[in-house]
Structures are given as C-alpha cells and as structure tokens.
C-alpha atoms as a PDB file:
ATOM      1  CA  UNK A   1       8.191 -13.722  -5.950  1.00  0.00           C
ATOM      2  CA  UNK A   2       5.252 -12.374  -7.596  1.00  0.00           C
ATOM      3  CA  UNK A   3       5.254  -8.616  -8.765  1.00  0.00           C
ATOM      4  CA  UNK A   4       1.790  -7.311  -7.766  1.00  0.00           C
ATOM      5  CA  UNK A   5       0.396  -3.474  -8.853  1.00  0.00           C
ATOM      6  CA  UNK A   6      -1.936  -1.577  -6.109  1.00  0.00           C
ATOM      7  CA  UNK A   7      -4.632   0.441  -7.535  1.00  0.00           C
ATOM      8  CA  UNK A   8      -6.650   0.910  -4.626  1.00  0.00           C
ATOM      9  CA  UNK A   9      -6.968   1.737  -0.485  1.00  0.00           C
ATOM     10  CA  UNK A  10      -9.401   1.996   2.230  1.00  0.00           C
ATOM     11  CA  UNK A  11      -8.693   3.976   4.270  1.00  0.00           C
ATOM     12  CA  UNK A  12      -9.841   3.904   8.399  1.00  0.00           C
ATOM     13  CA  UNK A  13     -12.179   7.272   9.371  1.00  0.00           C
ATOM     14  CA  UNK A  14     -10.356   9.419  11.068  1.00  0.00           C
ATOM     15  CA  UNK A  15      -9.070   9.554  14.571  1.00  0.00           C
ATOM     16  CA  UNK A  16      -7.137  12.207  16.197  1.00  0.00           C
ATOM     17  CA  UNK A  17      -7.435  13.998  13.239  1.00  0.00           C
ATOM     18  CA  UNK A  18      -5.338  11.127  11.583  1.00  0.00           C
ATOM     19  CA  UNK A  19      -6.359   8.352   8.698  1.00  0.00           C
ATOM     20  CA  UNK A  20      -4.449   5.688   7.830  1.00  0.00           C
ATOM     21  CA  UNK A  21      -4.665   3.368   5.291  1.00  0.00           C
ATOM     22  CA  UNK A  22      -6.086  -0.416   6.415  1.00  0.00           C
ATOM     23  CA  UNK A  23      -6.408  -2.024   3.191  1.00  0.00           C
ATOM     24  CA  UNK A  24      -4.980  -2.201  -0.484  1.00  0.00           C
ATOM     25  CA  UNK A  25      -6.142  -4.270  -3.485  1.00  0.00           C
ATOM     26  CA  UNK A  26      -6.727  -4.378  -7.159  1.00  0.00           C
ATOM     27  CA  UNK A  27     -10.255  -4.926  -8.876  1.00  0.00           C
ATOM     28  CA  UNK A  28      -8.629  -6.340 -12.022  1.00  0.00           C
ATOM     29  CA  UNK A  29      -7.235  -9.195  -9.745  1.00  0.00           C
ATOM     30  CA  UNK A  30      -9.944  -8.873  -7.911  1.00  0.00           C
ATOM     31  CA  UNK A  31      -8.001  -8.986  -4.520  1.00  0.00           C
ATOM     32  CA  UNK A  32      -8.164  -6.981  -1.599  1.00  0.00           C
ATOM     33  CA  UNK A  33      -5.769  -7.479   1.563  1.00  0.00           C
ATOM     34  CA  UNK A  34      -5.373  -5.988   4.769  1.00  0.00           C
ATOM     35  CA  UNK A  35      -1.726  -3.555   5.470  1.00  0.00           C
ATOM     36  CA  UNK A  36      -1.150  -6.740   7.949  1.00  0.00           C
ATOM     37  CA  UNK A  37      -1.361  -9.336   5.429  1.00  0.00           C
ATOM     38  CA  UNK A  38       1.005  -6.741   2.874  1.00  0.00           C
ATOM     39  CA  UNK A  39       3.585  -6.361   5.213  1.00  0.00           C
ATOM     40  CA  UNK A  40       3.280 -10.208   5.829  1.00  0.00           C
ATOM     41  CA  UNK A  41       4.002 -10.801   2.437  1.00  0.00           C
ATOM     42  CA  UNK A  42       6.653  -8.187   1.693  1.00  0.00           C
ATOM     43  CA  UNK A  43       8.451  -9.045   4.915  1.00  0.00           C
ATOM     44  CA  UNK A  44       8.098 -13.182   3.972  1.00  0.00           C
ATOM     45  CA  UNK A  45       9.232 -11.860   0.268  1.00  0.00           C
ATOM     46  CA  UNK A  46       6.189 -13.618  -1.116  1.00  0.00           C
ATOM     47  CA  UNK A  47       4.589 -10.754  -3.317  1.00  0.00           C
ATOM     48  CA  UNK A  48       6.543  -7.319  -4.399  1.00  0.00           C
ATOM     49  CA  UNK A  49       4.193  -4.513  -4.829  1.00  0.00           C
ATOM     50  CA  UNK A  50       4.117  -1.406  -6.533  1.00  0.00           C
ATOM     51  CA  UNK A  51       1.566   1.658  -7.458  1.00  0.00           C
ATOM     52  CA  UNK A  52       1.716   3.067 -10.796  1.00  0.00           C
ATOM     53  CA  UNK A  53       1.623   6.991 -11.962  1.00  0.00           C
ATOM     54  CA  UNK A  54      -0.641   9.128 -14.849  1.00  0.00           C
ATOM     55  CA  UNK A  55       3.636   8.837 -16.724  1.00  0.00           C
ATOM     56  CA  UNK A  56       3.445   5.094 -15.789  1.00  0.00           C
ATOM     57  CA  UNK A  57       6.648   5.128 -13.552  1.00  0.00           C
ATOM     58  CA  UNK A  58       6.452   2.497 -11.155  1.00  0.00           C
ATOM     59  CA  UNK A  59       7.053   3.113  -7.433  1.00  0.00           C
ATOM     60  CA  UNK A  60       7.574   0.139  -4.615  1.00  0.00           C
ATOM     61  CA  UNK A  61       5.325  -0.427  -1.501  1.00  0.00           C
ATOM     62  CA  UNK A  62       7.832  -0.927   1.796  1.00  0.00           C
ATOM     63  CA  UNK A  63       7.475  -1.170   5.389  1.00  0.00           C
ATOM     64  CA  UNK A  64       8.379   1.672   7.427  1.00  0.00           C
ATOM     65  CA  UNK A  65       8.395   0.722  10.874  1.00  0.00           C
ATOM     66  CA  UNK A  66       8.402   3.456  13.340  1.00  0.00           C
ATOM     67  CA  UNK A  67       9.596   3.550  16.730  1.00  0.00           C
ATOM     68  CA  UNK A  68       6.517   2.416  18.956  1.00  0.00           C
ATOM     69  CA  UNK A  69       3.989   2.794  16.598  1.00  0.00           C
ATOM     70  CA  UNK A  70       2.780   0.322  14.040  1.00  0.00           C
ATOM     71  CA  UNK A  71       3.935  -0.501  11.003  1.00  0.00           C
ATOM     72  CA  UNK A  72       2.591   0.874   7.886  1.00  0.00           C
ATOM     73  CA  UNK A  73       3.165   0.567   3.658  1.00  0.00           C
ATOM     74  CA  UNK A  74       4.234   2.920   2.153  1.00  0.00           C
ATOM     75  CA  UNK A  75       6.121   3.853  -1.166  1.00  0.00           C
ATOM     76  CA  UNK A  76       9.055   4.460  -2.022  1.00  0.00           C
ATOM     77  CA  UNK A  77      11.207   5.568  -5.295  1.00  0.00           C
ATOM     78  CA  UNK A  78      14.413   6.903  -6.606  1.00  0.00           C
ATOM     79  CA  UNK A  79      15.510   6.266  -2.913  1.00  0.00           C
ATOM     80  CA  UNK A  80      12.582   8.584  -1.238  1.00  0.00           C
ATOM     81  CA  UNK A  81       9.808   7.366   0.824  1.00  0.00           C
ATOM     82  CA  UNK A  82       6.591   9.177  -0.919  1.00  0.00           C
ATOM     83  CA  UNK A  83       2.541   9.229  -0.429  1.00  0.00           C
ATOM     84  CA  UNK A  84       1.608   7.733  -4.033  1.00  0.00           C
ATOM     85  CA  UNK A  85      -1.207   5.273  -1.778  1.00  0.00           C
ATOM     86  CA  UNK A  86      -2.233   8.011  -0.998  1.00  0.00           C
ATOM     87  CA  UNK A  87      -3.536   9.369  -3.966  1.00  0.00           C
ATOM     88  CA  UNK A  88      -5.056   6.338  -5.092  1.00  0.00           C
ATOM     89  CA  UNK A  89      -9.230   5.359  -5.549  1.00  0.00           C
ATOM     90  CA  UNK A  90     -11.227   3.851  -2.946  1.00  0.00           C
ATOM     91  CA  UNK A  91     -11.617   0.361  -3.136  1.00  0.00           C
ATOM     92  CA  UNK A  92     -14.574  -1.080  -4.110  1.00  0.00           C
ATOM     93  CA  UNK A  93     -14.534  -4.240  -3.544  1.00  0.00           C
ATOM     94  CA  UNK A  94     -15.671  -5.493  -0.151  1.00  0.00           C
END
C-alpha cells in the first residue's frame, strides 16, 4: 500500500449554498484524482493518504459515508474527523 500526501482540491461551485470537494491531487506527483477514484482506492486499500500541516503533523484522508447521501474524504486525526482538505490550495493542474 502506497502512502500518498494531498496538497491540493477542487472544489465544485456552490449549490444550495454548499461546496464540496470533487477532486484531490499533488503537483509534485503530478496526479490529480477524482473523490470517486480516492475512496476507490482507500476502500480497495491500494493508496493511504494523508494532508500535511504548517507543524508538519500528518493527518489521514477516510471515508465518511453518510446516511443517504454520498460519500465524501475527509480527514481524520488523534481519533477526530477534521476539515484539513479544506484548507488546502486549489489545484492547478487540469
């Protein structure tokens, strides 16, 4: 399983007063995938994936999967579900 560091989102205009995130990637990599094909992989345990803070702590992208809506990434450390994609730069890449 490779460990794989997000740097980047896109995130979808918003709707409803609501944005979600529809893709992640990393320029350095360059690679840019869709939350479909993340959750793919997490779920499949291909890839592990993780955002990085200014301290360099290192928190883990899951799947939450809420009841009849779809799923979404999200991260999550010292056992709390947090908004660190969130905070990250737009992707450039196409």
């Amino acid at each position: 399983m490779a460990k794989v560091q997000i740097t980047c989102i896109t995130k979808s205009q918003p709707q409803g007063g609501h944005e979600h995130i529809t893709h992640a990637g990393n320029p350095k990599g360059p690679w840019k995938w869709s939350v479909e094909k993340i959750i793919d992989s997490i779920d499949s345990k291909t890839n592990t994936f993780y955002v990085r803070n200014a301290r360099g702590d290192e928190a883990y992208v899951g799947v939450v999967r809420p009841s009849g809506r779809r799923p979404y990434i999200r991260t999550y450390a010292d056992g709390v579900w947090t908004d660190n994609l969130l905070s990250l730069t737009a992707c450039s890449l196409p």
